[in-house]
C-alpha atoms as a PDB file:
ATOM      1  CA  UNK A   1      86.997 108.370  96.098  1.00  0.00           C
ATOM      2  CA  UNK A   2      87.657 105.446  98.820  1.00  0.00           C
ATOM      3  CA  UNK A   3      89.821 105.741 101.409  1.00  0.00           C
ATOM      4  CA  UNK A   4      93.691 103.951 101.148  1.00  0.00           C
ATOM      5  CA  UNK A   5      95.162 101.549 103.523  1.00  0.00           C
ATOM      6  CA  UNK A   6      98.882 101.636 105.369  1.00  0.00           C
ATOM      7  CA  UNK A   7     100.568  98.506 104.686  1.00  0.00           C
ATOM      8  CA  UNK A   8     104.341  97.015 105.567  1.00  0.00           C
ATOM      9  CA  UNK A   9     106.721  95.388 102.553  1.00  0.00           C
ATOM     10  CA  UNK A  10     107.795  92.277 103.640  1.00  0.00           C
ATOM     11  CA  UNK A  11     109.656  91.448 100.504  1.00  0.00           C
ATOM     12  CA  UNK A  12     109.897  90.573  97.756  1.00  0.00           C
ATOM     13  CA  UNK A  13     108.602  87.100  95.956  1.00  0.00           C
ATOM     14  CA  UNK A  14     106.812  85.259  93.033  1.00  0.00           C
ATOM     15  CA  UNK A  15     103.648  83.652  91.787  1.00  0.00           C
ATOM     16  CA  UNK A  16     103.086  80.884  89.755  1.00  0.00           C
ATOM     17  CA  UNK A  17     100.443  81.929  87.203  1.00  0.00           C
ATOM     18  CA  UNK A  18      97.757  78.789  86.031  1.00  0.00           C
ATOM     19  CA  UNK A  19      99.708  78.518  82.629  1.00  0.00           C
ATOM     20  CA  UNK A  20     103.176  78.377  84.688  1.00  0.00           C
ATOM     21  CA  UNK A  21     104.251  81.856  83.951  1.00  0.00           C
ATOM     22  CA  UNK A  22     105.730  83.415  87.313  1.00  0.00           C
ATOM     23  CA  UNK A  23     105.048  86.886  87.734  1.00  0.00           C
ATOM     24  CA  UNK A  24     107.221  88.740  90.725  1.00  0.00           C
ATOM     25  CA  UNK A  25     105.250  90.383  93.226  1.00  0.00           C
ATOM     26  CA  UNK A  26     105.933  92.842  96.566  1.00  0.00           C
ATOM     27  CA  UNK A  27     104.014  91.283  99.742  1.00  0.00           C
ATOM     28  CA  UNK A  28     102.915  94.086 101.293  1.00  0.00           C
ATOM     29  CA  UNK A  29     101.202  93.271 105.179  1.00  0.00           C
ATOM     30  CA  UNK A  30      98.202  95.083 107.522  1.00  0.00           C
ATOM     31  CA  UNK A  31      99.228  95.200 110.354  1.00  0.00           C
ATOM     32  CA  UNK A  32      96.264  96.248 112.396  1.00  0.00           C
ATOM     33  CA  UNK A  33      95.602  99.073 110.113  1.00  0.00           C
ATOM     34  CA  UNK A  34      92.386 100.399 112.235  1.00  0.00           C
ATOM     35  CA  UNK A  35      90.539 104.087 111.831  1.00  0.00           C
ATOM     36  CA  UNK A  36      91.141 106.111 113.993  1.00  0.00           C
ATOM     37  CA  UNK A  37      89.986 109.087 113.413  1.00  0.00           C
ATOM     38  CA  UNK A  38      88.178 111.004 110.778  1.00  0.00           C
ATOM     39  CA  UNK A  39      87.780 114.697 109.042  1.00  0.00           C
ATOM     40  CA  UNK A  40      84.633 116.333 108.558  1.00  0.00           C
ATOM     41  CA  UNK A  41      83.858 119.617 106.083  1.00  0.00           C
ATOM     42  CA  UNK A  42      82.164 121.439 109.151  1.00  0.00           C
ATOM     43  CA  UNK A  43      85.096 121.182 111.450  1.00  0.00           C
ATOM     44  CA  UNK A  44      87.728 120.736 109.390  1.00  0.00           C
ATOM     45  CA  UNK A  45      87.055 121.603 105.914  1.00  0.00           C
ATOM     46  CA  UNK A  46      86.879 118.866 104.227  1.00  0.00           C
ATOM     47  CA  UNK A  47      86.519 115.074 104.552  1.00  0.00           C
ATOM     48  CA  UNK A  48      89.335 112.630 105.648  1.00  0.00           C
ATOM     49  CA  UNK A  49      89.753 109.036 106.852  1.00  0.00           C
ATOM     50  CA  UNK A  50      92.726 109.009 109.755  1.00  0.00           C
ATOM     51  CA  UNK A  51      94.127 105.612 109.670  1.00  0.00           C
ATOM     52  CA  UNK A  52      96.756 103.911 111.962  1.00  0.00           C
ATOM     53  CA  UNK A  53      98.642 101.206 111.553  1.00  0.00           C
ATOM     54  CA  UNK A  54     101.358  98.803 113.362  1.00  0.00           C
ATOM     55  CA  UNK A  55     102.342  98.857 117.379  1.00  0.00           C
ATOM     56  CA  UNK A  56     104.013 101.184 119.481  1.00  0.00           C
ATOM     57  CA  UNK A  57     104.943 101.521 123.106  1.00  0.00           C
ATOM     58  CA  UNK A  58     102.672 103.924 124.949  1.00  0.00           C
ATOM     59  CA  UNK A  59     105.548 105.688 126.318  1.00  0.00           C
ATOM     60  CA  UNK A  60     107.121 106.718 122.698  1.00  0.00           C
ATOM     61  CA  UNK A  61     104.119 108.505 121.639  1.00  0.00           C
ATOM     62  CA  UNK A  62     103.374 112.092 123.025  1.00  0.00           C
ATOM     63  CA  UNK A  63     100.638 113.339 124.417  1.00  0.00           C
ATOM     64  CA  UNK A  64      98.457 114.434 122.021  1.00  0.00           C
ATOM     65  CA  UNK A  65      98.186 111.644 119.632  1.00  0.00           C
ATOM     66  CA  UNK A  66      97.940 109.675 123.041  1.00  0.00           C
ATOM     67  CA  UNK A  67      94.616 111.005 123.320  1.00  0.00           C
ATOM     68  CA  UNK A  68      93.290 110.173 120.109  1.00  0.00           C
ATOM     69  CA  UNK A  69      94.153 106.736 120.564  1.00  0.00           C
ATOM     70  CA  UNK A  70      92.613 106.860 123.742  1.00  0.00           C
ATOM     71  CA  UNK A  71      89.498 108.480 122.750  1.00  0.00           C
ATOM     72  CA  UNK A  72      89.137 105.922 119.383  1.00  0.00           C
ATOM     73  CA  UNK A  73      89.387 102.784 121.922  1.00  0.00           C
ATOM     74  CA  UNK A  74      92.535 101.604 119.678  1.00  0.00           C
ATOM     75  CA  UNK A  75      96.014 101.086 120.963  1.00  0.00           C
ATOM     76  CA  UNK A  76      99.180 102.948 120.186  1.00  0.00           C
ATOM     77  CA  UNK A  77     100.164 103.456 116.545  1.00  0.00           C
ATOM     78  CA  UNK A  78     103.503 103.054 114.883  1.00  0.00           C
ATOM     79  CA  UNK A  79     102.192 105.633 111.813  1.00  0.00           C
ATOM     80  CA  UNK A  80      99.257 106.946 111.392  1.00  0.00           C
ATOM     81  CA  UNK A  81      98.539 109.110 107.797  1.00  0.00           C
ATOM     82  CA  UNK A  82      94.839 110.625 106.407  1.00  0.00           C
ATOM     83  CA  UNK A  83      93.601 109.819 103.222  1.00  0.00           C
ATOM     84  CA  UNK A  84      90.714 112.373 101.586  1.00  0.00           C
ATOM     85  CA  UNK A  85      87.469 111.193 100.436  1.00  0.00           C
ATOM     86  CA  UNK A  86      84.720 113.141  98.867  1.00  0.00           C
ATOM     87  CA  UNK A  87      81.987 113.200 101.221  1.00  0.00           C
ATOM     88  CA  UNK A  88      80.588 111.627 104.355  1.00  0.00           C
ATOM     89  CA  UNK A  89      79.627 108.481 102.226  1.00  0.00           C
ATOM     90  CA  UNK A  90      83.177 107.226 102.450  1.00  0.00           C
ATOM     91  CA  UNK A  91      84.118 107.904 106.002  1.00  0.00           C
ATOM     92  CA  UNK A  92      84.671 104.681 108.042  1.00  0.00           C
ATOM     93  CA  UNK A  93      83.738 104.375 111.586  1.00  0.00           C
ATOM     94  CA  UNK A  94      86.165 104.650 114.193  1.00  0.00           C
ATOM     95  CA  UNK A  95      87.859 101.514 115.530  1.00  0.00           C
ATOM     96  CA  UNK A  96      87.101  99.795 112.345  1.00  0.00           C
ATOM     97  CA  UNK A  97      89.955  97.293 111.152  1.00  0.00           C
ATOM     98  CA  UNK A  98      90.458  97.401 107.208  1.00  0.00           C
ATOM     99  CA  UNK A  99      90.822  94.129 105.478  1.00  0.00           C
ATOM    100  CA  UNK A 100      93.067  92.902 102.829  1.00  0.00           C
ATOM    101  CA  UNK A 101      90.069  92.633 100.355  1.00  0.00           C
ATOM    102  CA  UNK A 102      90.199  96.012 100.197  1.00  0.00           C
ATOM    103  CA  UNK A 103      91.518  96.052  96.996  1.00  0.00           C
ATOM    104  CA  UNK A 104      90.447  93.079  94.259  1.00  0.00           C
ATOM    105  CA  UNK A 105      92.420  90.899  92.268  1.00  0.00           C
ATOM    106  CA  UNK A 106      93.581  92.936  88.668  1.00  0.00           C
ATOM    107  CA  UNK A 107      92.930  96.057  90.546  1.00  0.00           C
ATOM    108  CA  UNK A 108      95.777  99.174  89.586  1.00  0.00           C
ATOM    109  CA  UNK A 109      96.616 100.945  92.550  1.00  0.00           C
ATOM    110  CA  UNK A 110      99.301 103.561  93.764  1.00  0.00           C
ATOM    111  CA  UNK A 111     101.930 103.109  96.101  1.00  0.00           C
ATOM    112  CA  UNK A 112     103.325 106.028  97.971  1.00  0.00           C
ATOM    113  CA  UNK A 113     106.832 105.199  99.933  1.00  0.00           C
ATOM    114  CA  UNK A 114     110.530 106.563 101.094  1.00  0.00           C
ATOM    115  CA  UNK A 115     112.852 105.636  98.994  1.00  0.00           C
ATOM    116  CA  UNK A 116     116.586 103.310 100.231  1.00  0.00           C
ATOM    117  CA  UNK A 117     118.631 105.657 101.777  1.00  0.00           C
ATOM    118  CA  UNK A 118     122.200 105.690  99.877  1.00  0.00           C
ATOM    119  CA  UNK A 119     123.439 108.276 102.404  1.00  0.00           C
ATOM    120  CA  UNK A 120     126.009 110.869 100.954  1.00  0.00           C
ATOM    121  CA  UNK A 121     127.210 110.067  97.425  1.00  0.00           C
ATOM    122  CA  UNK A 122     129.135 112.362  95.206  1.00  0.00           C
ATOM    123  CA  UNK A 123     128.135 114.008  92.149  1.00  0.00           C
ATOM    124  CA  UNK A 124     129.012 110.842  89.744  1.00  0.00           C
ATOM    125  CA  UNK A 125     126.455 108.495  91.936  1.00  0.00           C
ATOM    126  CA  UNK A 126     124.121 110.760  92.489  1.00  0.00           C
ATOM    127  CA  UNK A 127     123.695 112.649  89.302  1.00  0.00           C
ATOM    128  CA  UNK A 128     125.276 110.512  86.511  1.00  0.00           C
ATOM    129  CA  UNK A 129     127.908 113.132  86.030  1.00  0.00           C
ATOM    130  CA  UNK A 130     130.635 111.882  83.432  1.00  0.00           C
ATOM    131  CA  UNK A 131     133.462 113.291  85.524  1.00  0.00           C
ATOM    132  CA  UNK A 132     136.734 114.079  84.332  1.00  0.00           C
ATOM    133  CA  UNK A 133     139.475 112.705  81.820  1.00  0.00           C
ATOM    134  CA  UNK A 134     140.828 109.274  83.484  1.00  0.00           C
ATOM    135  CA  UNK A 135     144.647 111.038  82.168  1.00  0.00           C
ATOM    136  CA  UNK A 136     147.322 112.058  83.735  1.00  0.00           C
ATOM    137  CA  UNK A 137     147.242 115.150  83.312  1.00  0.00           C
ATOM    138  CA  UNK A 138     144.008 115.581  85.554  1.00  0.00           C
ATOM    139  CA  UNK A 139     145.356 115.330  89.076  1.00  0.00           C
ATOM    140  CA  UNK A 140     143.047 113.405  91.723  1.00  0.00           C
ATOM    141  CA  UNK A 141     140.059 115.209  90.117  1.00  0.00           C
ATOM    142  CA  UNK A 142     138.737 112.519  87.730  1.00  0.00           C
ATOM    143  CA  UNK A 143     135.389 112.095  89.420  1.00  0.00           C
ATOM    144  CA  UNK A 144     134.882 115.973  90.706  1.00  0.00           C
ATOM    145  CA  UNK A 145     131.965 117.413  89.277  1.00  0.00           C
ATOM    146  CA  UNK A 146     133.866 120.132  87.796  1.00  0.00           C
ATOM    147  CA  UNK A 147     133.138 124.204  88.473  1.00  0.00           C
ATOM    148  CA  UNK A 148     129.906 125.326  90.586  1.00  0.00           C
ATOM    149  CA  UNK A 149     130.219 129.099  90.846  1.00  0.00           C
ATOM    150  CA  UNK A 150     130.470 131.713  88.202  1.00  0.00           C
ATOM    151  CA  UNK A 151     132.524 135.110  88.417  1.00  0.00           C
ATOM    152  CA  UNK A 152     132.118 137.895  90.705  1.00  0.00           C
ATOM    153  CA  UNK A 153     128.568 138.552  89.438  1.00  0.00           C
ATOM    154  CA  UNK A 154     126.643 137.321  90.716  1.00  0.00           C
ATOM    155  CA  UNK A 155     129.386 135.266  93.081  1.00  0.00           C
ATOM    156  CA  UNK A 156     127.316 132.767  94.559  1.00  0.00           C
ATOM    157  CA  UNK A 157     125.956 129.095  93.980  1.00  0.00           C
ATOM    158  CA  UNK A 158     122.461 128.321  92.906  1.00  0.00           C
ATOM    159  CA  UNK A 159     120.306 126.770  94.871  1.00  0.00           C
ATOM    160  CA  UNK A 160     119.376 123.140  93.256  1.00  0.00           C
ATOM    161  CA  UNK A 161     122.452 122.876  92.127  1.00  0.00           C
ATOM    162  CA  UNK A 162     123.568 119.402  91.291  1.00  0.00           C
ATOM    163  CA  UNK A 163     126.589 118.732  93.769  1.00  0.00           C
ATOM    164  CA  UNK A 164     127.119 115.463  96.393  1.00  0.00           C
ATOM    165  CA  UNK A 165     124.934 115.504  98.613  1.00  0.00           C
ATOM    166  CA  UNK A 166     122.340 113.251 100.483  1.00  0.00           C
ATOM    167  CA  UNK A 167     121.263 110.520  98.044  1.00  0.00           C
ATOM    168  CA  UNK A 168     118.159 108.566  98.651  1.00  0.00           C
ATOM    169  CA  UNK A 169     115.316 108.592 101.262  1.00  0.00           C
ATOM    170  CA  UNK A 170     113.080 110.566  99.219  1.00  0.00           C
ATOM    171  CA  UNK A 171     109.067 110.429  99.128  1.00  0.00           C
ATOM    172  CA  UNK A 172     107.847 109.121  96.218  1.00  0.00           C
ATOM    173  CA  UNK A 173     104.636 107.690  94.108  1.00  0.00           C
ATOM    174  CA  UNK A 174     104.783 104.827  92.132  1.00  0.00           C
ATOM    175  CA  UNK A 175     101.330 105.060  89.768  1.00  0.00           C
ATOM    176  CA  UNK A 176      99.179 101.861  88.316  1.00  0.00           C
ATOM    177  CA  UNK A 177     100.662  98.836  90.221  1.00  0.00           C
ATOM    178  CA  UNK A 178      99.080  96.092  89.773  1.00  0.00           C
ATOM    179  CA  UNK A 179      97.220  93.738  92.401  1.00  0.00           C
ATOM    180  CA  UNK A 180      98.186  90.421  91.450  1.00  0.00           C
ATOM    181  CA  UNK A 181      96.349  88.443  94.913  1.00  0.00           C
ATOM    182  CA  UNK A 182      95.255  89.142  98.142  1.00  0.00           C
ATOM    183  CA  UNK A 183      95.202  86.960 101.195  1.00  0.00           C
ATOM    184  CA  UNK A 184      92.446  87.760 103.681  1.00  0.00           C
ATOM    185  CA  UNK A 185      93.305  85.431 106.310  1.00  0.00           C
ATOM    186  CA  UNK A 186      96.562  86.494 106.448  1.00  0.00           C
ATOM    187  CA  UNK A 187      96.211  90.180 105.750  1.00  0.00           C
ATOM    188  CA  UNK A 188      98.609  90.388 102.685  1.00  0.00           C
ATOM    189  CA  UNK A 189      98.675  92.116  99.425  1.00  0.00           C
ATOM    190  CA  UNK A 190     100.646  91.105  96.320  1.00  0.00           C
ATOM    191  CA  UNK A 191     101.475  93.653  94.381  1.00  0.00           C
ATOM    192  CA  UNK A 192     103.237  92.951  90.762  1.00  0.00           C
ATOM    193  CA  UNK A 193     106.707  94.408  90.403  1.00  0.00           C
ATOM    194  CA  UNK A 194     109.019  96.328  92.825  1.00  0.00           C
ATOM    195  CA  UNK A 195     107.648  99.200  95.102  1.00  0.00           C
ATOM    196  CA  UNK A 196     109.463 101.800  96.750  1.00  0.00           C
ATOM    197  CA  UNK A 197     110.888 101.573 100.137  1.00  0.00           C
ATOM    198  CA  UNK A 198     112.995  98.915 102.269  1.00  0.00           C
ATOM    199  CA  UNK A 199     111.711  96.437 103.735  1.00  0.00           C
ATOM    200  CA  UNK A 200     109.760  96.551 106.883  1.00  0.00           C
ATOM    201  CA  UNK A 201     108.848 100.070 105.617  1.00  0.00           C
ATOM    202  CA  UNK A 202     105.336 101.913 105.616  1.00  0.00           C
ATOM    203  CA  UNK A 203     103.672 102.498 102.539  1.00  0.00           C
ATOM    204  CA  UNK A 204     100.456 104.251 101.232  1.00  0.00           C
ATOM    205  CA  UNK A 205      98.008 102.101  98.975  1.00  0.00           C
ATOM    206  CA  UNK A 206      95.463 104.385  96.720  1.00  0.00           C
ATOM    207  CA  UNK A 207      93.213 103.524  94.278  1.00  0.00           C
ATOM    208  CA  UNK A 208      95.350 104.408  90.933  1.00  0.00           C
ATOM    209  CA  UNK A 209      93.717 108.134  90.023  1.00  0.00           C
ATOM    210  CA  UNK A 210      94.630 107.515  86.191  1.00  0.00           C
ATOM    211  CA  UNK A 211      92.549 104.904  85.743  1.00  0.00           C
ATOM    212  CA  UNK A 212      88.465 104.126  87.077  1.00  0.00           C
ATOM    213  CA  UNK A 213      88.074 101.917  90.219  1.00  0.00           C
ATOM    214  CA  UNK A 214      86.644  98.486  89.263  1.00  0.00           C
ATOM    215  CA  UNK A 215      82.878  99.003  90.365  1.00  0.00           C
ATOM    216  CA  UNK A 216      83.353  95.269  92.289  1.00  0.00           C
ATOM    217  CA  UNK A 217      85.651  97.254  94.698  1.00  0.00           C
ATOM    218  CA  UNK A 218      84.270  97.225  98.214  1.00  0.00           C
ATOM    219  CA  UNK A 219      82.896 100.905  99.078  1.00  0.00           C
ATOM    220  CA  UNK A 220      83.292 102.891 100.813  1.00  0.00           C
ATOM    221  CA  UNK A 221      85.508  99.835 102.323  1.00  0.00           C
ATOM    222  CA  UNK A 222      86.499  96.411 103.515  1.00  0.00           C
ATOM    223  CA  UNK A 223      85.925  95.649 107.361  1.00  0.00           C
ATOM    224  CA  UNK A 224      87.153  93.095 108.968  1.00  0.00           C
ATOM    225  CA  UNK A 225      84.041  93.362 111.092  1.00  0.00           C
ATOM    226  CA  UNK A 226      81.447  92.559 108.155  1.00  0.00           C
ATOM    227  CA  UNK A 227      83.605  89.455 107.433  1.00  0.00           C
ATOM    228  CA  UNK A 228      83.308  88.059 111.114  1.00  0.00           C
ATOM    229  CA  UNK A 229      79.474  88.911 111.108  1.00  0.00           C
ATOM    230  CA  UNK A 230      77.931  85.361 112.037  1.00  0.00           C
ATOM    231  CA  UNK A 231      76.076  83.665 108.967  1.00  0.00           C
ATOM    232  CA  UNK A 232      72.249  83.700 108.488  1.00  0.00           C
ATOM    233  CA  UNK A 233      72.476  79.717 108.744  1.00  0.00           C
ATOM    234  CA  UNK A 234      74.619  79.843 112.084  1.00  0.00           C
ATOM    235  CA  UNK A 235      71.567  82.253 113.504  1.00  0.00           C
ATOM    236  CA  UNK A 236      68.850  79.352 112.369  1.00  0.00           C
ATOM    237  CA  UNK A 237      70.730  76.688 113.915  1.00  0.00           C
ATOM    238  CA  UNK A 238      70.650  78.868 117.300  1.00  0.00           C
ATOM    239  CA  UNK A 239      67.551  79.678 117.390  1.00  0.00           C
ATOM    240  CA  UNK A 240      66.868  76.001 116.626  1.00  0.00           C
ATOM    241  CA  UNK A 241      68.793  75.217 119.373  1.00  0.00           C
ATOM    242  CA  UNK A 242      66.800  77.781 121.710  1.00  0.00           C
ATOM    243  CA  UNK A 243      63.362  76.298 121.115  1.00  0.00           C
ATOM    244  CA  UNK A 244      64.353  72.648 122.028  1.00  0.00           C
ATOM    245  CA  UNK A 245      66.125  73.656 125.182  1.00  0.00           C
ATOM    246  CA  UNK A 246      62.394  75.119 126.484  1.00  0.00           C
ATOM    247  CA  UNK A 247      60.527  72.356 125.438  1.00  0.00           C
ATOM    248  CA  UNK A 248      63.257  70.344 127.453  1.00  0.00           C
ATOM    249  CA  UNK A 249      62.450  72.722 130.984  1.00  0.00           C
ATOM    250  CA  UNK A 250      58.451  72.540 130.007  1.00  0.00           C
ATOM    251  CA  UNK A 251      59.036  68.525 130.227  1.00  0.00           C
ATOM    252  CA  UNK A 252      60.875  68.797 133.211  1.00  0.00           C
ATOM    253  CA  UNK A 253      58.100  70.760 135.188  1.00  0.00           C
ATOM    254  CA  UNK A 254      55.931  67.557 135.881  1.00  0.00           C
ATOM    255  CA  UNK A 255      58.536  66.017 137.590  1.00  0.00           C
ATOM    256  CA  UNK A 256      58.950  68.822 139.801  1.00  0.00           C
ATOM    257  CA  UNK A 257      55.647  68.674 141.006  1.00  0.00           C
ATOM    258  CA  UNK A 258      56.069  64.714 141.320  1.00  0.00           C
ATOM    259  CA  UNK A 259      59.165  65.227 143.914  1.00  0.00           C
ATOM    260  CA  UNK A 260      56.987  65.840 147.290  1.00  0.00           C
ATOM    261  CA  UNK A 261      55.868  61.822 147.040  1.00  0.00           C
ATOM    262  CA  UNK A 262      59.646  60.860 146.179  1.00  0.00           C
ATOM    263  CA  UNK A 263      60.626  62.405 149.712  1.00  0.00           C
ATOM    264  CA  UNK A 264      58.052  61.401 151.575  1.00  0.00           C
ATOM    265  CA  UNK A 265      58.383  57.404 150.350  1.00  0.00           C
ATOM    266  CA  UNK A 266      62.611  58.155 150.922  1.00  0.00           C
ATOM    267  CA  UNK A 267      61.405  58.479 154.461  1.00  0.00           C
ATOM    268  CA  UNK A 268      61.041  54.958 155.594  1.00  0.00           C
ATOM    269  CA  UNK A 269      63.871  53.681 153.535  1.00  0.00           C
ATOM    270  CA  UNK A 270      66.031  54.930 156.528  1.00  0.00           C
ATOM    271  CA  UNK A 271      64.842  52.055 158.803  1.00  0.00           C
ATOM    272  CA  UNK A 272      65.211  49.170 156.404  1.00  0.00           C
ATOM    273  CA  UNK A 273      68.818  50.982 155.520  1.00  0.00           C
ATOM    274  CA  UNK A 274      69.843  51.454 159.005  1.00  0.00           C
ATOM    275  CA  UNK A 275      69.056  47.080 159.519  1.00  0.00           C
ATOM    276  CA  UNK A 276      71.110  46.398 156.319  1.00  0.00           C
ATOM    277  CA  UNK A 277      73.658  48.457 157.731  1.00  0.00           C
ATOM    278  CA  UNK A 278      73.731  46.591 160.849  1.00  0.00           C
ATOM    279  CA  UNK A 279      74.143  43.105 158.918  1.00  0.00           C
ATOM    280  CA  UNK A 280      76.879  44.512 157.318  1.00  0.00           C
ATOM    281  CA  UNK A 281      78.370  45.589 160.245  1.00  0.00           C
END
């Protein structure tokens, strides 16, 4: 099991396919989505990856989670969530930035979010309730949701009952999404189809647990580190580089020891300098 990453939806888009077909996709963005922290089985329990992701002032966050910024060397998250892994094979180390290759291209993941917010909707909205006759003879109840009580016994209402209410904002998973592209430079992920969420809200990317990880998936995962690590040609050419500039300083030595007779012939050129000065003057 590989850790997840915290990602932002931008929006919403489309891709052009190579046979023309456009397929809508979600752009979902890192946003300096860095470890910073981890859980191990003989403190804690069990294993867990602590990632944070996004910016925040130092002087919204309290105390406590101040100090675990502090003590991973990253600054101040905007939301920070754990994801579990197995064993100590697929912890990352702390301070680590995770990349958008990540995930790969055809890859099925799942996308955890909060759903839009509808804010307080009656029973018709927010249940699909029929509601009343549309007659006259039902007085200014044609979309109550009818009775929610029953007689004396046992004189109360249910809990769960389906009334008006709060509609919306709700956590929820939406399994085997599919990873159309991912843009490394850029840190985005474009994810086929509609996720849950508004935009500029945080989301949770998984590996889809219904289905095996591709085996060309990065484990345990993608640093941004690894792709910044110079190349093996770049080290040649500096080394290169290195050897010629001491064969320069082992050329110059000679000339060094040469520089006592320059001064001392530099000596009598003041006289014949000092009478061409005098001319001039």
């Amino acid at each position: 099991m590989r850790t997840g990453v915290i990602a932002k939806k931008m929006g919403m888009m489309r891709l052009f396919n190579e046979d023309g077909r456009h397929v809508p996709v979600t752009v979902l963005a890192l946003e300096g989505c860095q470890v910073v922290g981890a859980r191990n089985a003989e403190k804690d329990g069990y294993f867990a990856v602590r990632l944070g992701a996004g910016a925040r002032k130092a002087k919204n966050v309290n105390k406590p989670q101040r100090g675990e910024f502090a003590k991973a060397q990253v600054e101040p998250k905007a939301r920070v969530a754990e994801f579990r892994v197995d064993n100590a094979d697929g912890l990352l180390p702390v301070g680590a930035t995770v990349s958008a290759d990540h995930f790969i291209d055809g890859q099925l993941v799942d996308i955890t979010g909060h759903t839009q917010g509808k804010g307080f909707a009656g029973a018709m909205k927010r249940w699909g309730f029929g509601g009343m006759r549309a007659s006259h003879g039902v007085s200014i109840t044609h979309r109550a949701h009818g009775s929610t009580g029953q007689r004396q016994d046992p004189g109360k209402v249910f809990k769960n009952k389906k009334m008006a209410g709060h509609m919306g904002d709700r956590q929820r998973t939406q399994q085997n999404l599919e990873i159309v592209r991912t843009d490394v430079a850029r840190g985005l992920i474009f994810v086929k189809g509609s996720v849950p969420g508004a935009k500029n809200g945080w989301l949770l990317v998984r590996d889809a647990v219904k289905v095996p990880t591709p085996e060309a998936a990065p484990f345990p995962g993608a640093l941004k580190n690894d792709n910044e690590a110079p190349l093996a040609e770049d080290v040649i050419v500096n080394t290169e580089v290195e050897v010629a500039d001491t064969h320069a300083v082992e050329a110059e030595a000679p000339a060094a020891e040469a520089a006592p007779a320059v001064e001392a012939a530099a000596v009598e050129a003041p006289a014949a300098d000092a009478g061409e000065e005098t001319k001039e003057g």
